[in-house]
Protein backbone atom coordinates (compact mmCIF):
# COMPACT_ATOMS: atom_id res chain seq x y z
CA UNK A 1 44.51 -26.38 -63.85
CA UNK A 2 41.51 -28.36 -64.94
CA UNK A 3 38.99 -26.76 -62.56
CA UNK A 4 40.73 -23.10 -63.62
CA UNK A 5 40.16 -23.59 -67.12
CA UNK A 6 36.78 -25.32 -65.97
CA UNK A 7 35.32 -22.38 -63.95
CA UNK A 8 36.73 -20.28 -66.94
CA UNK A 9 34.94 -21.80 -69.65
CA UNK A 10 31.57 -21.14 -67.63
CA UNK A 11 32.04 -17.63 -66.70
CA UNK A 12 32.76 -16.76 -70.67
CA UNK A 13 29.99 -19.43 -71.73
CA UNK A 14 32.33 -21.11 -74.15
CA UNK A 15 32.09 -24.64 -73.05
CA UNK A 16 30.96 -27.32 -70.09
CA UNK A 17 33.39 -29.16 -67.28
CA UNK A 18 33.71 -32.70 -68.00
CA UNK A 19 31.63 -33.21 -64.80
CA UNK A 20 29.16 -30.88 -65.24
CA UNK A 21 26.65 -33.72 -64.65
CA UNK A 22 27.50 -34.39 -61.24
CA UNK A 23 27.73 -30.37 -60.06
CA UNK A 24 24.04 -30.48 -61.22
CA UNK A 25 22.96 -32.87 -59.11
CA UNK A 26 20.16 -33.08 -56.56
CA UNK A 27 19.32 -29.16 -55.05
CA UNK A 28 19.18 -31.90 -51.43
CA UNK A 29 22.91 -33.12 -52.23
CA UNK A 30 24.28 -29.16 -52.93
CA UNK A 31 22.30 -28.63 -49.82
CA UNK A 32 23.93 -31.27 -47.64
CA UNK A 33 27.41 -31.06 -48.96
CA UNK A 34 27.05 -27.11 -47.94
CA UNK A 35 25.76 -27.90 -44.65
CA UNK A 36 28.71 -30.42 -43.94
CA UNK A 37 30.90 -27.73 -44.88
CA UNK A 38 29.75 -25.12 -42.87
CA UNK A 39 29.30 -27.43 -39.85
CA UNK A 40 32.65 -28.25 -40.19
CA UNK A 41 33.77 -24.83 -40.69
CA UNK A 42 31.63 -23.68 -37.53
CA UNK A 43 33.34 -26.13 -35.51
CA UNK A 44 36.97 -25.80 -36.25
CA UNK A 45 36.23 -22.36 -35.82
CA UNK A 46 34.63 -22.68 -32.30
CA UNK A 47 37.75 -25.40 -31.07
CA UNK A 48 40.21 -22.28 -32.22
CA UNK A 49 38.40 -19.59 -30.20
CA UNK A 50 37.65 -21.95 -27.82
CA UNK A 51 42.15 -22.47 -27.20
CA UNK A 52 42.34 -18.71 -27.92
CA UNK A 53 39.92 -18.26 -24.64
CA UNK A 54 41.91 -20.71 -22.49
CA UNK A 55 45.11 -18.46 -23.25
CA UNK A 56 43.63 -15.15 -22.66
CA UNK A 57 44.66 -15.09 -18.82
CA UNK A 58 48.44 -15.66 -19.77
CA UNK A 59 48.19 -12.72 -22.52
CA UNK A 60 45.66 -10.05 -22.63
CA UNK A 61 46.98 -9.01 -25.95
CA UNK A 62 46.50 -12.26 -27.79
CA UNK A 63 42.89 -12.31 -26.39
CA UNK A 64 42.05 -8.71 -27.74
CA UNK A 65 43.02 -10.11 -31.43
CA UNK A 66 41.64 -13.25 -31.16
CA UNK A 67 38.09 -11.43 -30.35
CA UNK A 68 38.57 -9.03 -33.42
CA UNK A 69 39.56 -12.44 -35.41
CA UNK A 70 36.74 -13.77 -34.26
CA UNK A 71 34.24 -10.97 -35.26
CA UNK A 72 35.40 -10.88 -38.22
CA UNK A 73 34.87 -14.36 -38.77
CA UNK A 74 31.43 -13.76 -38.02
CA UNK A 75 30.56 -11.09 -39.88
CA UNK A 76 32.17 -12.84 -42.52
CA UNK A 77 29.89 -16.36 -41.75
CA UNK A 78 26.69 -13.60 -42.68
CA UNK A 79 27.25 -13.05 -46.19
CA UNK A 80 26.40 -16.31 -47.47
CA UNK A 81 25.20 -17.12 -51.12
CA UNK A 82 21.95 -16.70 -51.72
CA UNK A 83 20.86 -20.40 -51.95
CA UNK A 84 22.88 -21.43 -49.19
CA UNK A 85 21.40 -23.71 -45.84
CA UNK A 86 22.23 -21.71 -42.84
CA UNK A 87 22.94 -24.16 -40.00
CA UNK A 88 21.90 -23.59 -36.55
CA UNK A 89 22.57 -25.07 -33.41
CA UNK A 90 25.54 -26.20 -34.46
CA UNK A 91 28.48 -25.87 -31.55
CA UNK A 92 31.45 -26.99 -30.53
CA UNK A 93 32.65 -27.93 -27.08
CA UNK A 94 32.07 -25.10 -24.47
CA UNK A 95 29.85 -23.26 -27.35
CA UNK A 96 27.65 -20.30 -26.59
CA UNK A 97 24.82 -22.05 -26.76
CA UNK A 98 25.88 -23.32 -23.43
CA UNK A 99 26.06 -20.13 -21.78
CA UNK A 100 22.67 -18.70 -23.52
CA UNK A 101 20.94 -21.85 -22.00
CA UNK A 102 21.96 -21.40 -18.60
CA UNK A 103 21.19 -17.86 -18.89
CA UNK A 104 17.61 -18.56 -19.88
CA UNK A 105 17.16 -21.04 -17.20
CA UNK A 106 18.18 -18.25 -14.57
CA UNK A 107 15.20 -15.88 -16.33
CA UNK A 108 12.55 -18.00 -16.68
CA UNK A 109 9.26 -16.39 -15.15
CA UNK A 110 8.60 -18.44 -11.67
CA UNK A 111 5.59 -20.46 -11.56
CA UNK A 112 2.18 -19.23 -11.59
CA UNK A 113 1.72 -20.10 -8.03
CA UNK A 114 4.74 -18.76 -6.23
CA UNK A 115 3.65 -15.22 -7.93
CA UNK A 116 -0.26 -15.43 -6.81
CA UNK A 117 1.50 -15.95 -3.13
CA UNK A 118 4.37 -13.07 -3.38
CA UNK A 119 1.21 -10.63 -4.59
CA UNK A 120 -0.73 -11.92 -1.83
CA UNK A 121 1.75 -11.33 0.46
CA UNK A 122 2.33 -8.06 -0.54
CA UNK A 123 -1.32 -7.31 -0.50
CA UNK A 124 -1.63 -9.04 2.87
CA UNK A 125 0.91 -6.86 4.30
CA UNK A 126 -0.53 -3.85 3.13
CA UNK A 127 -3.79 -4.63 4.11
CA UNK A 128 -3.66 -7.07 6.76
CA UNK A 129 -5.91 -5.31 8.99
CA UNK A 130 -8.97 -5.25 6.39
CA UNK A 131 -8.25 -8.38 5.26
CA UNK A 132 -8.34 -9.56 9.02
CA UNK A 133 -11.52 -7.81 9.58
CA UNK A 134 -13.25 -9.61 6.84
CA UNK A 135 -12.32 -12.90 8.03
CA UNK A 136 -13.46 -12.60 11.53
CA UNK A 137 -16.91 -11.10 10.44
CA UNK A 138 -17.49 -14.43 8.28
CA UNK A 139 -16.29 -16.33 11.16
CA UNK A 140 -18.71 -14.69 13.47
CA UNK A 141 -21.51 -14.87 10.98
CA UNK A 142 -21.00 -19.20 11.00
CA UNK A 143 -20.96 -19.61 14.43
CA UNK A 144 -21.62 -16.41 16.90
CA UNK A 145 -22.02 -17.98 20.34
CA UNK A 146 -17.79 -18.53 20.05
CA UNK A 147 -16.95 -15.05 20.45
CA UNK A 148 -20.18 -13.90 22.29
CA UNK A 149 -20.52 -15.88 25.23
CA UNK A 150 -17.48 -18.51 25.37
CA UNK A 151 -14.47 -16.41 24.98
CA UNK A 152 -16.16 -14.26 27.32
CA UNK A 153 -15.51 -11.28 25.99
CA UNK A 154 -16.89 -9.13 28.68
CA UNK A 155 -13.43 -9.26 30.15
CA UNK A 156 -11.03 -10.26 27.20
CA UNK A 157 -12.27 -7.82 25.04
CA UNK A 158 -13.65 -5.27 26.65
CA UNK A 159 -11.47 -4.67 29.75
CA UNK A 160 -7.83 -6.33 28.69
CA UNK A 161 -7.74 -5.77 24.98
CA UNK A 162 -9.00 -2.32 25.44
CA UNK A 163 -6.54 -1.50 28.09
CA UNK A 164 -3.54 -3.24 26.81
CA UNK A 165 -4.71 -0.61 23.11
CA UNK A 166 -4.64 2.34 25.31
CA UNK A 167 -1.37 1.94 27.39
CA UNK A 168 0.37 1.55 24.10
CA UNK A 169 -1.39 4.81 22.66
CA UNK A 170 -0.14 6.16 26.19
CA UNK A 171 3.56 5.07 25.48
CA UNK A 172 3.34 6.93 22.02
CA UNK A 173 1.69 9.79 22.59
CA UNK A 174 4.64 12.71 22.82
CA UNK A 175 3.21 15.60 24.78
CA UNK A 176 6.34 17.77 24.23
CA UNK A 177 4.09 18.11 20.88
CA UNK A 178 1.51 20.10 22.38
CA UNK A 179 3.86 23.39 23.04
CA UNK A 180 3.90 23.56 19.47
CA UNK A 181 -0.22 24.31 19.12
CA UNK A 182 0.96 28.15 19.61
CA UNK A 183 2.76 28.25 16.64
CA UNK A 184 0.17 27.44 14.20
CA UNK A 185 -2.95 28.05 16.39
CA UNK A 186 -4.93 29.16 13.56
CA UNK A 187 -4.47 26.06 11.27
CA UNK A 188 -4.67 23.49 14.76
CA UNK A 189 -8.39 25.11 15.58
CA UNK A 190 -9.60 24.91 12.22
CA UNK A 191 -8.47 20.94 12.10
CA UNK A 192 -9.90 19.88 15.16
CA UNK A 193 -13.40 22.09 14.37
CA UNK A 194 -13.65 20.47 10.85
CA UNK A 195 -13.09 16.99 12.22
CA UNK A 196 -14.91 17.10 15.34
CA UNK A 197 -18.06 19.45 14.42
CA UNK A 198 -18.50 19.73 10.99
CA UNK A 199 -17.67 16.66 9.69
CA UNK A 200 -19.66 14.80 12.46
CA UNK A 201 -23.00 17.54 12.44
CA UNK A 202 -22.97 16.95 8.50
CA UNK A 203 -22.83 13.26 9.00
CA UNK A 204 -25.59 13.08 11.96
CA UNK A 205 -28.21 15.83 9.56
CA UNK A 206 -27.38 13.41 6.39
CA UNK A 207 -28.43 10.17 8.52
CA UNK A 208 -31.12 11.13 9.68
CA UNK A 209 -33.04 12.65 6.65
CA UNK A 210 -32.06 9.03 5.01
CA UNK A 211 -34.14 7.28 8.08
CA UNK A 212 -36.74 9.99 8.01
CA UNK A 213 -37.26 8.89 4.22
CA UNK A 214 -37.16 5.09 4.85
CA UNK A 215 -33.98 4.55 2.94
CA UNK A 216 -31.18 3.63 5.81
CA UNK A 217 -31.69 1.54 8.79
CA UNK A 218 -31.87 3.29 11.87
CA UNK A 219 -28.96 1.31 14.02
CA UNK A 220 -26.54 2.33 10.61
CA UNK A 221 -27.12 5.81 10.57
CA UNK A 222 -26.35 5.76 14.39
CA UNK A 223 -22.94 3.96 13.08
CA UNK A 224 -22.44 6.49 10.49
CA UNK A 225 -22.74 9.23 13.43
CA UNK A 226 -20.60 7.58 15.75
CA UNK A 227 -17.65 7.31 13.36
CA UNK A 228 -18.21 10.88 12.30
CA UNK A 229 -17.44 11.89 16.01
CA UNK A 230 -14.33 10.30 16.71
CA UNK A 231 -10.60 12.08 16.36
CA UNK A 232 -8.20 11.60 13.52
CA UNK A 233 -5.76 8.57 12.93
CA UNK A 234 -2.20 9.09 13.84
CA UNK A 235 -0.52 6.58 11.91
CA UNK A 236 -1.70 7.14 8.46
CA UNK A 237 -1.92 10.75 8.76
CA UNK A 238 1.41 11.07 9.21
CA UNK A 239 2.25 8.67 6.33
CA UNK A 240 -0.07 10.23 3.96
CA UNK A 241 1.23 13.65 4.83
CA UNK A 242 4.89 12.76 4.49
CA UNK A 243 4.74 11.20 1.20
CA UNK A 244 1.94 13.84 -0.05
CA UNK A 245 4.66 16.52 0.83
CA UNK A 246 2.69 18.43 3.43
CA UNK A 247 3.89 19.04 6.82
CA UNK A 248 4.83 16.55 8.96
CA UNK A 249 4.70 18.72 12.52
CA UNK A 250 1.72 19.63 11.79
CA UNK A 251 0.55 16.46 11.41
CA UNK A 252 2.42 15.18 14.55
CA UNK A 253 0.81 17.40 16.57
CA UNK A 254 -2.75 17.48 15.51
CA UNK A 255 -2.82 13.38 15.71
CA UNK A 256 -1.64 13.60 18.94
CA UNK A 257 -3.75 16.64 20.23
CA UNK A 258 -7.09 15.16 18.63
CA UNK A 259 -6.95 11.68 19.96
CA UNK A 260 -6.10 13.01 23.18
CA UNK A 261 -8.87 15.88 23.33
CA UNK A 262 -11.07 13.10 21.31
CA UNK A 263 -10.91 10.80 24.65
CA UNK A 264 -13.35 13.12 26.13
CA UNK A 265 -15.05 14.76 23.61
CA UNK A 266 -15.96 12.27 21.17
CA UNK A 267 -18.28 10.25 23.96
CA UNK A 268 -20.07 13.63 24.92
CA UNK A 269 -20.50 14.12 21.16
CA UNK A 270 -21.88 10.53 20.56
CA UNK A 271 -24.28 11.09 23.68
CA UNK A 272 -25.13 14.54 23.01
CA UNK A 273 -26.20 13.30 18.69
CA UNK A 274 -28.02 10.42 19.64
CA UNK A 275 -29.06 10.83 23.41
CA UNK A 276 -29.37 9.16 26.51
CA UNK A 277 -30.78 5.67 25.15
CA UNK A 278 -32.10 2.78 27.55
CA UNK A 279 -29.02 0.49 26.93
CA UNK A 280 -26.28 3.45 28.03
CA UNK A 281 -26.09 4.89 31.88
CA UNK A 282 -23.93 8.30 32.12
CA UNK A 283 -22.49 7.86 35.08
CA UNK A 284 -21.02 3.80 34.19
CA UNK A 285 -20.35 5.34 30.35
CA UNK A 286 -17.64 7.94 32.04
CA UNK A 287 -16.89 5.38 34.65
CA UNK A 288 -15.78 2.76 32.07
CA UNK A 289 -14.23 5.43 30.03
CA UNK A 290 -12.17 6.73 32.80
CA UNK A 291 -10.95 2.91 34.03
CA UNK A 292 -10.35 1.54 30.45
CA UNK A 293 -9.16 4.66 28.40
CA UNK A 294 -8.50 7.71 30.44
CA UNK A 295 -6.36 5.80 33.29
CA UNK A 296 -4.29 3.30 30.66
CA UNK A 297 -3.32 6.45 28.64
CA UNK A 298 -2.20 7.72 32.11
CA UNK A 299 -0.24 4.81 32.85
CA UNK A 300 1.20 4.76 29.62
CA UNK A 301 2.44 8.15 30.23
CA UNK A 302 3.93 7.92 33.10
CA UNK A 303 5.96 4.88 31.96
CA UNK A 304 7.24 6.83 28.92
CA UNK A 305 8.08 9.96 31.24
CA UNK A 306 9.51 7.84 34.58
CA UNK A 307 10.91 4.39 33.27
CA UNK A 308 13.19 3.71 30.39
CA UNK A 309 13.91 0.50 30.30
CA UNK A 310 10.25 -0.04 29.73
CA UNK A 311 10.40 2.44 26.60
CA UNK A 312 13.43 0.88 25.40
CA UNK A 313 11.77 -3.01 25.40
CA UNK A 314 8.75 -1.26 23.78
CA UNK A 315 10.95 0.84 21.14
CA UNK A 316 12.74 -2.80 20.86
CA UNK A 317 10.19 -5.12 20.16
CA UNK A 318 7.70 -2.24 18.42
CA UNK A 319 6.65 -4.36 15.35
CA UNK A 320 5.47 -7.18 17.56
CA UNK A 321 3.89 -4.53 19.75
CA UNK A 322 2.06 -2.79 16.91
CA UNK A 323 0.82 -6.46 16.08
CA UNK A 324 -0.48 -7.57 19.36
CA UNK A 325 -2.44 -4.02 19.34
CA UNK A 326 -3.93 -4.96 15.49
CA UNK A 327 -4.92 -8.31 16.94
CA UNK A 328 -6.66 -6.84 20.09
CA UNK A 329 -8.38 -4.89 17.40
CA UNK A 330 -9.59 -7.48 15.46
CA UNK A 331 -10.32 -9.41 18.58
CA UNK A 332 -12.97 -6.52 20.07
CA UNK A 333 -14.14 -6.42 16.19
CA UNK A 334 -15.01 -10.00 16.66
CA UNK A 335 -16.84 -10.20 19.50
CA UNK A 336 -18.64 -7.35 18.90
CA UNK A 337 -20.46 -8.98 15.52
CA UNK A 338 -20.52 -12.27 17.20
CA UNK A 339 -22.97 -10.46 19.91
CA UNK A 340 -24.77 -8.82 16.67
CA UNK A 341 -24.67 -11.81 14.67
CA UNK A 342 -26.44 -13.62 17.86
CA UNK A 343 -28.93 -10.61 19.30
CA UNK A 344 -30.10 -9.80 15.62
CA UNK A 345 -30.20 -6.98 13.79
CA UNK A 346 -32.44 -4.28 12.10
CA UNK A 347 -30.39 -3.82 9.31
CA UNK A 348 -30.10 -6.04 6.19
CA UNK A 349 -27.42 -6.95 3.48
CA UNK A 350 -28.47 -4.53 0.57
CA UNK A 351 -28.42 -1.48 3.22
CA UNK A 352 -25.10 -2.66 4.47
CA UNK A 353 -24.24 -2.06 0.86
CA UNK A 354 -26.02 0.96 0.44
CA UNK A 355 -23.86 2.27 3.64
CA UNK A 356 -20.83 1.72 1.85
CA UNK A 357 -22.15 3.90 -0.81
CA UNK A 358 -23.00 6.23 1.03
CA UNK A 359 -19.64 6.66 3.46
CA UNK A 360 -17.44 6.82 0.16
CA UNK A 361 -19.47 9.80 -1.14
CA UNK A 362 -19.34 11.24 2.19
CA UNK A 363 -15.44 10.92 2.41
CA UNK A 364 -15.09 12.22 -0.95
CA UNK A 365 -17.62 15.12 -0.24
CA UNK A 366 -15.44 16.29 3.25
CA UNK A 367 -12.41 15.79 1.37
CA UNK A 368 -13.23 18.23 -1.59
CA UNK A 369 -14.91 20.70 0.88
CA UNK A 370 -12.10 20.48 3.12
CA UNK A 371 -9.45 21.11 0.53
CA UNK A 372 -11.69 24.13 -0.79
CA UNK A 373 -11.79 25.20 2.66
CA UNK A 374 -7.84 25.29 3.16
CA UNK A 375 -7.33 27.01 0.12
CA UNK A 376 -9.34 30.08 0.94
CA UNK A 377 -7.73 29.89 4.81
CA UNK A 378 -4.54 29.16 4.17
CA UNK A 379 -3.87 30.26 0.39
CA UNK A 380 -0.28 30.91 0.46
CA UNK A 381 0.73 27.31 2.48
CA UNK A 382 0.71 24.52 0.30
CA UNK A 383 2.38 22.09 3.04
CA UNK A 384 -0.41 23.18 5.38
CA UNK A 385 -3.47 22.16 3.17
CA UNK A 386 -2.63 19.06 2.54
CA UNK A 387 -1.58 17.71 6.19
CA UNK A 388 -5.47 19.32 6.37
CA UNK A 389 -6.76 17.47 3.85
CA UNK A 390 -5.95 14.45 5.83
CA UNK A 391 -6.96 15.92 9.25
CA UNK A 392 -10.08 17.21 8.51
CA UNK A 393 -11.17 14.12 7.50
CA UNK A 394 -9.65 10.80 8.64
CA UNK A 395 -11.17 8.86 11.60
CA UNK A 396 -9.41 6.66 13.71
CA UNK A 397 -9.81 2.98 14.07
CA UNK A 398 -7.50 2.53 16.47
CA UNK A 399 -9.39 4.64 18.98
CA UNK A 400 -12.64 4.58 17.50
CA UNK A 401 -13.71 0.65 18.32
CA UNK A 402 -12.49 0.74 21.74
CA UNK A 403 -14.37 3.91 22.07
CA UNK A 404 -17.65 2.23 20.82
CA UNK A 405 -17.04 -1.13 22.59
CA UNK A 406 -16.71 0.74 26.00
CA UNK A 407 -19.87 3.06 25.52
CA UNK A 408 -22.24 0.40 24.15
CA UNK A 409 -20.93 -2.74 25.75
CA UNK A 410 -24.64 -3.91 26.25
CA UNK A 411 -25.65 -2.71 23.04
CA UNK A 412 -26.45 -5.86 20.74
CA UNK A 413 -25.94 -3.09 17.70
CA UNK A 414 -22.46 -2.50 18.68
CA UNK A 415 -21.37 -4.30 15.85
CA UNK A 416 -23.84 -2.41 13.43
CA UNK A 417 -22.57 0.97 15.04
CA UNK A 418 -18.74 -0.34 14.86
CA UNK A 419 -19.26 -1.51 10.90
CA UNK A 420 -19.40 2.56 8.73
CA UNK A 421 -16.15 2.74 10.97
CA UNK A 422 -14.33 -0.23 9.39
CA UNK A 423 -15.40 1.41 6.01
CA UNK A 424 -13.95 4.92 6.35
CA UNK A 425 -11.06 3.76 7.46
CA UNK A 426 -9.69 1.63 4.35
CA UNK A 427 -11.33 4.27 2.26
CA UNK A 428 -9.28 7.05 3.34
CA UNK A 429 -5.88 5.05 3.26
CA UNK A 430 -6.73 4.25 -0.67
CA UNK A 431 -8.06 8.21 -1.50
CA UNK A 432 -5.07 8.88 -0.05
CA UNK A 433 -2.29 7.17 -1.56
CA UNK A 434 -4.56 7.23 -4.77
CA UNK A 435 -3.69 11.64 -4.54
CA UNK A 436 -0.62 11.33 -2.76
CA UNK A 437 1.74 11.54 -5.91
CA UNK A 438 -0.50 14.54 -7.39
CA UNK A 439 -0.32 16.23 -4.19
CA UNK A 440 3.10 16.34 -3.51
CA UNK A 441 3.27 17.60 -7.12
CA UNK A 442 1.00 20.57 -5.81
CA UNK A 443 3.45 21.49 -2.85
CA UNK A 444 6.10 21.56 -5.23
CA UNK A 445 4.82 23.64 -7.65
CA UNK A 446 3.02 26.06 -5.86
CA UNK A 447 6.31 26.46 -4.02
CA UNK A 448 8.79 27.44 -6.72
CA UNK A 449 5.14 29.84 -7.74
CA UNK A 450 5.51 31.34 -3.78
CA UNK A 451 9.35 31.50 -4.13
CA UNK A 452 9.33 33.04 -7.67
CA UNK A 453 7.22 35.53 -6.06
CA UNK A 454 9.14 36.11 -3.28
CA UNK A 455 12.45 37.03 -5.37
CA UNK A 456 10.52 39.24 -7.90
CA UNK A 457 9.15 41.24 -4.44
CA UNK A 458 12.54 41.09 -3.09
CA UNK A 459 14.14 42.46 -6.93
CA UNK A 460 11.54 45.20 -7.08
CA UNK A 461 12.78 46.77 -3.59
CA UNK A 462 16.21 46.33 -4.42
């Protein structure tokens, strides 16, 4: 009764507790006494849901009130006096701050170095092809004779790895792919005529006005010729057509069609641009040609049409096939600047630059005249200009430095003529994933545009 009449006598202002000296104490002792009570609070709290918890398995029920109990303890733990300490960190046994740690452990960011090697990785497996390239230029820059004259690549490189790249292209090719050039003859002629001619007759006119006016070295704008001449890739055609929403048959076909018409037509194009040189004979050019590309793609053929356990083994192991080929391929790339690197060169490092300048505006300059092209063509096929986009301009690697290994074996340049080649080709593969999502935004729209058409037509007749 004394604290009632106590607490009374303050809230009407008629008089003072007989301890009203030590409830005025110290703001630090209010603060701690709170604090003990709250902790206290907190933890008897925690020990009952804690028991409530342990019983939840035996009775769902109990569990379900215990939790709305338990809210409602903590909303009621929020409204606090004004001056009050709020304690944190304060738990009981098995407390949530338990849980939150272990939680927080689990999504902690890794450390910087395992992320720099998962993006490199990821880049690396992307890429590993450029990436590869670059490495075994520097490598034949510090020490040439290695893969000039000691790994002798007059037979590694140019006879196995270019045979063993060409049997493979032999087991892939599908022929059955041809019957389809009747359907779409049309389209298929304009392809192959922009890749082939135009593309390689603008390229060979452009190189030689920037030799004529001093600007280009002379064994570069060969280069830039060369790689203007050669068929489209297969691979990344297809990819970039599939996820650009363009038409995949098409694509199937003219990759297949263009690298095998580009077997014979891309050396008489080299020879017939640049001519009949000292350092290349006719007659051993086709020879070659016919013993390292012509008769592998033959055998290759013939194993794909006559033997199928060798197609299954291949279809099997195809990964580690498709990396032995990349490795040939970076193998011939070697040697072929280790001979450079050793012979000498006319070119120097700021027109190697000034190449690469000049290929990406050349790219991008086929690409938008080839898309114009299409679009007056082939107006009403979305599908069909943009597997064209990609045809009329992408050159093969895969083909192309086995190509110019075989015709200018002898040819201490071959490296110089090899290098706008190993340009274009990453160029196009970023282009074209760079448009890829815009395109296949194109196909779609201009095909609801063709099929809203279509029903309006097919409404007016009714």
């Amino acid at each position: 009764m004394d604290g009632t009449e106590e607490r009374t006598n303050l809230k009407a202002g008629t008089g003072r507790p007989s301890n009203f000296g030590s409830l005025v104490g110290s703001e630090e002792d209010m603060k701690s006494n709170r604090t003990d009570e709250f902790a206290a609070e907190d933890s008897k709290d925690l020990l009952d849901q804690t028991e409530t918890a342990d019983d939840s398995s035996d009775s769902p029920d109990e569990n379900k009130d215990s939790a709305g109990k338990a809210g409602a303890g903590a909303s009621a733990q929020v409204s606090l006096p004004t001056d009050s300490v709020v304690v944190t960190g304060v738990e009981g046994p098995g407390g949530g701050n338990e849980t939150n740690n272990e939680g927080d452990t689990d999504e902690q960011p890794k450390p910087l170095y395992s992320r720099l090697w998962s993006r490199w990785c990821k880049f690396y497996n992307a890429n590993s092809f450029l990436v590869l390239v670059l490495v075994v230029i520097l490598v034949a820059y510090a020490y040439p004779p290695l893969g000039a004259i000691y790994l002798a690549p007059q037979i590694t490189a140019t006879w196995i790895a270019v045979m063993f790249i060409f049997i493979m292209a032999g087991l892939g090719l599908k022929t059955e792919e041809f019957s389809k050039a009747f359907q779409r003859l049309r389209f298929n002629i304009f392809v192959q005529i922009f890749n082939f001619l135009v593309v390689s007759a603008g390229v060979y006119g452009f190189s030689r006005f920037l030799v004529s006016v001093g600007v280009l070295a002379q064994s570069l704008a060969d280069g830039m010729t060369i790689c203007a001449c050669l068929p489209l890739t297969v691979n990344m055609v297809m990819v970039l057509t599939k996820s650009s929403g363009g038409d995949e048959a098409a694509a199937v076909f003219n990759a297949a069609f263009g690298n095998m018409v580009g077997v014979f037509l891309s050396p008489a194009l080299i020879l017939g641009y640049l001519g009949v040189k000292g350092e290349v004979n006719m007659g051993t050019v086709f020879f070659k040609l016919g013993m390292r590309v012509v008769l592998p793609i033959f055998i290759g053929q013939v194993l794909q049409k006559t033997s199928k356990t060798v197609v299954a083994f291949v279809k099997k192991y195809k990964k580690y096939f498709k990396t032995l080929q990349e490795y040939c391929l970076v193998f011939i790339v070697y040697t072929v600047f280790c001979k450079t690197f050793l012979e000498g060169s006319d070119a120097q490092v700021g027109n190697i630059f000034l190449m690469i300048a000049l290929q990406g505006f050349l790219l991008c300059a086929y690409m938008i005249l080839a898309w114009f092209a299409l679009s007056l063509v082939f107006h009403n096929e979305p599908k069909l200009r943009v597997m064209g986009l990609f045809g009329c301009t992408h050159k093969t690697v895969a083909m192309g430095v086995p190509l110019i290994n075989a015709i200018y074996e002898d040819n201490p340049l071959v490296g110089l003529y090899t290098l706008p080649l190993l340009i274009w080709h990453p160029m196009q593969l970023v282009l074209g994933s760079a448009i890829a999502p815009k395109l296949s935004a194109f196909v779609a729209r201009e095909e609801e545009r063709l099929a809203s058409r279509e029903k309006e037509k097919n409404n007016d007749t009714e």
